[in-house]
C-alpha atoms as a PDB file:
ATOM      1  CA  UNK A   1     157.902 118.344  14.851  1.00  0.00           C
ATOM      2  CA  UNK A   2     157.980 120.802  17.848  1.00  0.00           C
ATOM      3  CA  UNK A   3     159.755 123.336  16.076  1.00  0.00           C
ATOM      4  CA  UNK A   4     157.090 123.392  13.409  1.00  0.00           C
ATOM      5  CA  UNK A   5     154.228 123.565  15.915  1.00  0.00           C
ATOM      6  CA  UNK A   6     156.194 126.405  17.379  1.00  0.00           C
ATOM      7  CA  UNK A   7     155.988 124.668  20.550  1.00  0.00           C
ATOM      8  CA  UNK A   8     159.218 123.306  21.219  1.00  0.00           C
ATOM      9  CA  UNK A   9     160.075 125.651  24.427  1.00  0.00           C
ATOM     10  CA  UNK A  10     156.856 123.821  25.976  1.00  0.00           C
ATOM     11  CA  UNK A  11     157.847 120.437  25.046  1.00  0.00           C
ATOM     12  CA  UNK A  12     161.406 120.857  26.007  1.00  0.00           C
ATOM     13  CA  UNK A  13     160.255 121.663  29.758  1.00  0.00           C
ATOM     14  CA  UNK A  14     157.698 118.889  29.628  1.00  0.00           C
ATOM     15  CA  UNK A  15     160.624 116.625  28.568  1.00  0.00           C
ATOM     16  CA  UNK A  16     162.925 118.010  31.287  1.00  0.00           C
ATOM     17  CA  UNK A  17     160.209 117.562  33.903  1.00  0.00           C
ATOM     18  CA  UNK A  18     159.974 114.250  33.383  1.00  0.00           C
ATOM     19  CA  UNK A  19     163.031 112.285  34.940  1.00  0.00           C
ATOM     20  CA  UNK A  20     163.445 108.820  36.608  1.00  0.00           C
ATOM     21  CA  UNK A  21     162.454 110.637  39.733  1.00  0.00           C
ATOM     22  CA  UNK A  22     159.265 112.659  38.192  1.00  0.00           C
ATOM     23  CA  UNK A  23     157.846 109.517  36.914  1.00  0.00           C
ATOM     24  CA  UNK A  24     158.370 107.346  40.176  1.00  0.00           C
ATOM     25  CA  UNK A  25     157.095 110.426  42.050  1.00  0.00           C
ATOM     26  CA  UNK A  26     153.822 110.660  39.572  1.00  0.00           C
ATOM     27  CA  UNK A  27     153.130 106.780  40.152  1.00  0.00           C
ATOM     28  CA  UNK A  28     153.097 107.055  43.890  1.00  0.00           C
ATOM     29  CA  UNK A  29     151.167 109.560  44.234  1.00  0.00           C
ATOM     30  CA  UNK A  30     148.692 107.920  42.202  1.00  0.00           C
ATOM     31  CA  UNK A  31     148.571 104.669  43.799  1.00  0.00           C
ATOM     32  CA  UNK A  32     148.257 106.863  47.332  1.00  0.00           C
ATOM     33  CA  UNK A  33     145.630 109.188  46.346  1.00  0.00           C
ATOM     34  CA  UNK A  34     143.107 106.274  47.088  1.00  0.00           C
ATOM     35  CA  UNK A  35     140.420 108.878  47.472  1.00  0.00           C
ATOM     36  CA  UNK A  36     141.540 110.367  43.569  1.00  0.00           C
ATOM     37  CA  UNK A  37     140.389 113.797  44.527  1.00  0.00           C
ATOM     38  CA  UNK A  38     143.949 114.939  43.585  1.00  0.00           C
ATOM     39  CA  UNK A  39     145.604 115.356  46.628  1.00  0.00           C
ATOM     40  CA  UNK A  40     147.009 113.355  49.922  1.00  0.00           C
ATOM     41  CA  UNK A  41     144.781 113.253  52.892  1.00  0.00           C
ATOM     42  CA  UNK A  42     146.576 113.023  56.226  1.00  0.00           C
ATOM     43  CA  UNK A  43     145.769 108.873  55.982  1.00  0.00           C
ATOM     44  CA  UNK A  44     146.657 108.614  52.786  1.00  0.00           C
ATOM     45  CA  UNK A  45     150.165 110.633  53.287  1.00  0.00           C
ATOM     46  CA  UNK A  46     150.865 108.244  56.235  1.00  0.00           C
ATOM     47  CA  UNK A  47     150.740 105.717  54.014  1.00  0.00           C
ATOM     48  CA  UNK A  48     154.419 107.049  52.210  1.00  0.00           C
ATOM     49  CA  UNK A  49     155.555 107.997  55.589  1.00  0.00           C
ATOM     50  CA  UNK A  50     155.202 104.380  57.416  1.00  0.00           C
ATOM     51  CA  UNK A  51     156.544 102.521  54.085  1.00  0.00           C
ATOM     52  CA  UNK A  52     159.579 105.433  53.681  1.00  0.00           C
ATOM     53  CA  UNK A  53     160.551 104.730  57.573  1.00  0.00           C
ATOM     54  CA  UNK A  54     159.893 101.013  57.491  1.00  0.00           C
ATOM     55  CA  UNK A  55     157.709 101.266  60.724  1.00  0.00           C
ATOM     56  CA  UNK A  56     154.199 102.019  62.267  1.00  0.00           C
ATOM     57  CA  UNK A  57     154.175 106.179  63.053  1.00  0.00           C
ATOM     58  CA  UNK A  58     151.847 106.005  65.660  1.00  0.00           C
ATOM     59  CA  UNK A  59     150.163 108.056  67.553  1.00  0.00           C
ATOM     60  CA  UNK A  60     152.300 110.969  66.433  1.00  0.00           C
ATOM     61  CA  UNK A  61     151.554 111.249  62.594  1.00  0.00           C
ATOM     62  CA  UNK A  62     148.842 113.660  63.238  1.00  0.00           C
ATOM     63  CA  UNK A  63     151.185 115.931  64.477  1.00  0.00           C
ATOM     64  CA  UNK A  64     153.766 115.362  62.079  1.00  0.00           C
ATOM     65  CA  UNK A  65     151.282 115.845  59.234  1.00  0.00           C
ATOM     66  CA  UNK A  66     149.955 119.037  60.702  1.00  0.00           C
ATOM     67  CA  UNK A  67     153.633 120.326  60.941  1.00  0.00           C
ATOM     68  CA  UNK A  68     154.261 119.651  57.257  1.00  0.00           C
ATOM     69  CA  UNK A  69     150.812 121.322  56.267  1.00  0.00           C
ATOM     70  CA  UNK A  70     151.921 124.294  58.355  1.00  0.00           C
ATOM     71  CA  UNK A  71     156.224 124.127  57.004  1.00  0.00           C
ATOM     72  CA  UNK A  72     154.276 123.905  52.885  1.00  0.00           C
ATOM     73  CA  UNK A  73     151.564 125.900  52.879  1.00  0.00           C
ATOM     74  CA  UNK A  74     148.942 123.385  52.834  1.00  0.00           C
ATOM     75  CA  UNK A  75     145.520 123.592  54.259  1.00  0.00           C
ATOM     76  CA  UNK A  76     145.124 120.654  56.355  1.00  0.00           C
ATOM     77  CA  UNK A  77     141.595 119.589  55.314  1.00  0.00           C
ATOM     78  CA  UNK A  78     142.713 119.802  51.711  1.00  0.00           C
ATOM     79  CA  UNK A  79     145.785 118.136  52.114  1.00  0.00           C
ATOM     80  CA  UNK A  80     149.155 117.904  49.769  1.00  0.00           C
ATOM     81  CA  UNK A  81     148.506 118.064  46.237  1.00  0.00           C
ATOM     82  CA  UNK A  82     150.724 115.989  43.656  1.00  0.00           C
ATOM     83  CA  UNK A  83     153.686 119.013  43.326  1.00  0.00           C
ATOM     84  CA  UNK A  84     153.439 119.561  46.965  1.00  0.00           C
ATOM     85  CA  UNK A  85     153.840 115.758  47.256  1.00  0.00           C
ATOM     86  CA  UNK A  86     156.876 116.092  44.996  1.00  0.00           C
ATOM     87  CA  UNK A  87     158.171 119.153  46.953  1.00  0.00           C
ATOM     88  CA  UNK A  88     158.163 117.122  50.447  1.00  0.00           C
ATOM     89  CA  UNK A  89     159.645 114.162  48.899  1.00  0.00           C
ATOM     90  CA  UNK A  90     162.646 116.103  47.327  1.00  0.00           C
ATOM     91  CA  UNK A  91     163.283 118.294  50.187  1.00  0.00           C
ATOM     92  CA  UNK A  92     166.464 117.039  51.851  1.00  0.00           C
ATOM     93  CA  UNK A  93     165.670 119.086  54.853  1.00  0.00           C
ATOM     94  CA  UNK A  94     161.837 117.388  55.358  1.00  0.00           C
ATOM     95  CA  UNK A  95     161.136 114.623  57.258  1.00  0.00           C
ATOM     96  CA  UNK A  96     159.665 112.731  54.556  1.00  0.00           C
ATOM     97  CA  UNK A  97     163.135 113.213  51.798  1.00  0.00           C
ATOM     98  CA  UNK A  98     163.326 110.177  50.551  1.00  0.00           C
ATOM     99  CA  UNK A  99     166.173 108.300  47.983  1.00  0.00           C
ATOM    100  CA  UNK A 100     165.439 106.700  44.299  1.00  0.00           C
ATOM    101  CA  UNK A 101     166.293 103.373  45.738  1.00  0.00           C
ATOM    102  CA  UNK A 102     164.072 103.895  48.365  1.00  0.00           C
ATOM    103  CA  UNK A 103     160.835 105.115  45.612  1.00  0.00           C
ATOM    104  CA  UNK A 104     161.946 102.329  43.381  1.00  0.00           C
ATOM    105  CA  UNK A 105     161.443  99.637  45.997  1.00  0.00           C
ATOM    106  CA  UNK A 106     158.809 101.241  46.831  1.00  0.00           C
ATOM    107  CA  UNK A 107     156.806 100.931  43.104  1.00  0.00           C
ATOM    108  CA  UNK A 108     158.266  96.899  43.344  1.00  0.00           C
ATOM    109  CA  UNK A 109     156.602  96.397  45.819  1.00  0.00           C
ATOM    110  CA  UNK A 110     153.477  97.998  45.256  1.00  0.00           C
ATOM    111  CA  UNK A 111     153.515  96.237  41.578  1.00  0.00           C
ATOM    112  CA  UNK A 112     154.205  92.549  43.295  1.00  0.00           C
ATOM    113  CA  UNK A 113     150.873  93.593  45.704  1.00  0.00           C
ATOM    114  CA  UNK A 114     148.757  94.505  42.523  1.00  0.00           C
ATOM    115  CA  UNK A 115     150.225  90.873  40.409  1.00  0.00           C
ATOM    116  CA  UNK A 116     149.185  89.186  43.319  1.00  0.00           C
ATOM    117  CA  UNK A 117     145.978  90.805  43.630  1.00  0.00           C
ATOM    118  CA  UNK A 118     145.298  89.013  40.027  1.00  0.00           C
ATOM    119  CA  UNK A 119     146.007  85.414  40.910  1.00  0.00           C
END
């Protein structure tokens, strides 16, 4: 069907931009952006970041935000938007790099909060 819609180089990269870690990286970011203006405020980043290291951030978070808005580009009042999200997540040298097994437990948990939300 793609090659008759002469699309098929634009579905091919949609298809290849969707992988395991694309789609767990898509659902997160939804179920952060509380706010759904499209991108991660500083509290709703800190959200990931506490979860990712398994402990309270403290006081220091605001600093540690601000250094990642500063390392990607990203205005601080505007915060990280869903591929700059992605980009912080995958990068292996930023503080917030983060496994599959990690962003799968991650989703299992946040789906056993939302099916006990409906008891």
């Amino acid at each position: 069907l793609a090659s008759r819609t002469g699309s098929s180089s634009r579905s091919n990269l949609v298809m290849q931009d969707l992988t395991p870690r694309k789609i767990m990286l898509n659902a997160i970011f939804a179920s952060l952006d509380e706010d759904q203006d499209g991108c991660l405020s500083s509290s709703e980043l800190r959200v990931f970041a506490e979860v990712r290291a398994d402990s309270d951030l403290g006081v220091d978070w605001e600093k540690q935000y601000s250094i990642l808005c500063i390392a990607y580009g990203v205005p601080l009042e505007r915060g990280f938007n869903e591929e700059q999200f992605c980009a912080i997540v995958n990068d292996t040298e930023a503080g917030l790099h983060c496994s599959d097994d990690k962003l799968r437990d991650m989703i299992e948990v946040e789906e056993e909060d939302t099916s006990d939300d409906d008891d």
